[in-house]
Protein backbone atom coordinates (compact mmCIF):
# COMPACT_ATOMS: atom_id res chain seq x y z
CA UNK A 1 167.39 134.31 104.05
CA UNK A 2 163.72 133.89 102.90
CA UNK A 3 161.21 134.62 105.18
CA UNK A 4 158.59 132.03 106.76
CA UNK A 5 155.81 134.24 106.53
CA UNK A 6 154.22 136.59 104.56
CA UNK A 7 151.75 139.47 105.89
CA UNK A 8 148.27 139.64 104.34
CA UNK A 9 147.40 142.84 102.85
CA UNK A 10 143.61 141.89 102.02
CA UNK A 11 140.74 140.16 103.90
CA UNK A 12 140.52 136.19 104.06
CA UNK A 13 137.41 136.41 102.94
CA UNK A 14 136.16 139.57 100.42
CA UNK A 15 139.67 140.42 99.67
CA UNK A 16 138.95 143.68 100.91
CA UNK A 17 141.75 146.19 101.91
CA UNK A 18 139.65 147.45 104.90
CA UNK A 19 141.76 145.84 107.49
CA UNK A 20 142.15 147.11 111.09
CA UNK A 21 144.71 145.47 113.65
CA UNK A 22 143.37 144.86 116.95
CA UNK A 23 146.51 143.52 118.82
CA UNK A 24 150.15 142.62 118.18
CA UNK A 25 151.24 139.88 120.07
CA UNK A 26 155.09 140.58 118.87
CA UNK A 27 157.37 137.85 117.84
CA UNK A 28 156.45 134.81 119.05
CA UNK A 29 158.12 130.86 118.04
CA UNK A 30 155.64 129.17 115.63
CA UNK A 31 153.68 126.63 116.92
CA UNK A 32 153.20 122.84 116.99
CA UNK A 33 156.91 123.08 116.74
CA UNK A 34 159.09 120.69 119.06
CA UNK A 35 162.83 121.32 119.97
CA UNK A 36 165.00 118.49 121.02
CA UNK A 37 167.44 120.99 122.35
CA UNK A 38 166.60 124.80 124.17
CA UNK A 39 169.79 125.89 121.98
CA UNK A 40 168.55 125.43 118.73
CA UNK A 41 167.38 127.92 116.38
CA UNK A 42 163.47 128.64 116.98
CA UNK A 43 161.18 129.39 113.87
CA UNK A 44 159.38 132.67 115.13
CA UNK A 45 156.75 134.96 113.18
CA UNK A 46 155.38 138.32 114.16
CA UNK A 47 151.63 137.34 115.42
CA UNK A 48 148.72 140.20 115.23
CA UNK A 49 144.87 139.96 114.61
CA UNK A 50 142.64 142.19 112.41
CA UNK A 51 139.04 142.53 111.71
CA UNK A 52 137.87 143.48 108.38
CA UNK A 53 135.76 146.38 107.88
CA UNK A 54 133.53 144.94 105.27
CA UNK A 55 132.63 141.45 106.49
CA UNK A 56 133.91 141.84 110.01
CA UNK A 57 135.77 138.63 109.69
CA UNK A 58 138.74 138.82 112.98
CA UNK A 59 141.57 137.17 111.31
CA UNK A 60 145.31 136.64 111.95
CA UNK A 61 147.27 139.04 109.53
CA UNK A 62 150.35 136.85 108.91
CA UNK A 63 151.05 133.56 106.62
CA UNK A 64 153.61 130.89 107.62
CA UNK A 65 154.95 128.66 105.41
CA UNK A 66 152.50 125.76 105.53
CA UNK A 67 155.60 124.02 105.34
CA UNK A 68 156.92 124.27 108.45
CA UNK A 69 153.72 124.72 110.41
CA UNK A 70 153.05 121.17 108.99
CA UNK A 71 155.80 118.30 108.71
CA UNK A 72 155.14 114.48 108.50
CA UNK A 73 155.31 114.54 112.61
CA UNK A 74 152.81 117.10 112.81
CA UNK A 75 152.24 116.91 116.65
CA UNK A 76 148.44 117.45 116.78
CA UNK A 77 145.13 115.59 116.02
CA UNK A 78 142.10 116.23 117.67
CA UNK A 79 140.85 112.60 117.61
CA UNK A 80 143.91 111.42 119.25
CA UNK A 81 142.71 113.07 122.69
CA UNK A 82 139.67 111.51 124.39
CA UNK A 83 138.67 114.66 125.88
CA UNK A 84 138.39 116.82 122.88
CA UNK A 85 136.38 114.06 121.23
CA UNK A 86 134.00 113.89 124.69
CA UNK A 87 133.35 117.47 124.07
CA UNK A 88 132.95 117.43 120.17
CA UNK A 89 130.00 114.98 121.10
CA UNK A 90 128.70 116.99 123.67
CA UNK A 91 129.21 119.94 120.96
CA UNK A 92 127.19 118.41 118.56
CA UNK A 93 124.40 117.28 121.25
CA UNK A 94 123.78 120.47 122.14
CA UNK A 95 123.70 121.86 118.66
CA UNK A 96 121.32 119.30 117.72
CA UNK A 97 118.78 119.88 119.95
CA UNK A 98 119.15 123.53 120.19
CA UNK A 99 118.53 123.57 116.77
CA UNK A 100 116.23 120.68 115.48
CA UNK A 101 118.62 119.52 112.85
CA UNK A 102 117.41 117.65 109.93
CA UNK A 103 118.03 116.38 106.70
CA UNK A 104 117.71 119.91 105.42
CA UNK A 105 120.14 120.98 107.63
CA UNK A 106 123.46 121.25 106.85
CA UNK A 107 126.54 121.81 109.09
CA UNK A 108 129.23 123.19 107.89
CA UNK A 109 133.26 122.70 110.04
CA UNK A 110 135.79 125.64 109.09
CA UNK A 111 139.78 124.48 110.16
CA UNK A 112 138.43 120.90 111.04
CA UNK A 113 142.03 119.52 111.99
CA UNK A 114 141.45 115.71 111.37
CA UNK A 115 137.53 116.08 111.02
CA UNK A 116 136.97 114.77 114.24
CA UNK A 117 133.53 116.73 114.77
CA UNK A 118 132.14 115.57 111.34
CA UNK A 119 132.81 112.32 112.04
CA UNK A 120 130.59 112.31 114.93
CA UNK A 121 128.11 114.09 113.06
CA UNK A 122 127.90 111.49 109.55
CA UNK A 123 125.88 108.77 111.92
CA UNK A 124 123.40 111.95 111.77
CA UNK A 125 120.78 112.62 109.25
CA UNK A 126 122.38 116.20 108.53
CA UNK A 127 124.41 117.27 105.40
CA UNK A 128 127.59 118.25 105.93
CA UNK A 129 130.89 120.36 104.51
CA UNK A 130 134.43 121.04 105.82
């Protein structure tokens, strides 16, 4: 049987080998992924987190097939729940006037889900990149 992960070896970001793990979590089922029935065989991947020496990026040190993380039913969108869309607003209020944005500004969303944040943001006169 192939395996639905793969363990990282390298940094997500400098691809440097200077990895150290912080905590294993063990084996745990992968998520976002519904069961009709308690019986049934469970996807499950060994979760841990490492930071990398150079960049000091904390990252999660194992891959799962995208494939299975992310069918056609894919169970989550963050603009599909009022209150994570209440707080993305509040989010980007606060960011806003802590920091004076402007049309030099640019704000930039890493894992953006369904790009519910920049949405809010494009009636702004900001630049922005997810």
């Amino acid at each position: 049987m192939l395996s639905i992960y793969q363990i990282r070896s390298c940094c997500r970001s400098c691809s440097s080998h200077s990895l150290v793990k912080i905590h294993d979590f063990g084996v745990l089922p992968i998520a976002d992924k519904l069961m009709s029935d308690l019986e049934s065989n469970i996807p499950s991947s060994p979760l841990s987190v490492s930071i990398c020496i150079s960049c000091h990026l904390f990252q999660i040190n194992e891959d799962v097939d995208p494939n299975l993380l992310f069918k056609k039913n894919y169970p989550y969108f963050s603009s599909s729940i009022p209150e994570v869309k209440a707080h993305f607003q509040e989010l980007y209020l606060n960011i806003a006037q802590s920091f004076q944005l402007g049309s030099k500004d640019l704000i930039i969303e890493i894992a953006g889900n369904d790009g519910v944040f920049l949405e809010l943001c494009q009636t702004q006169n900001v630049n922005l990149l997810n």
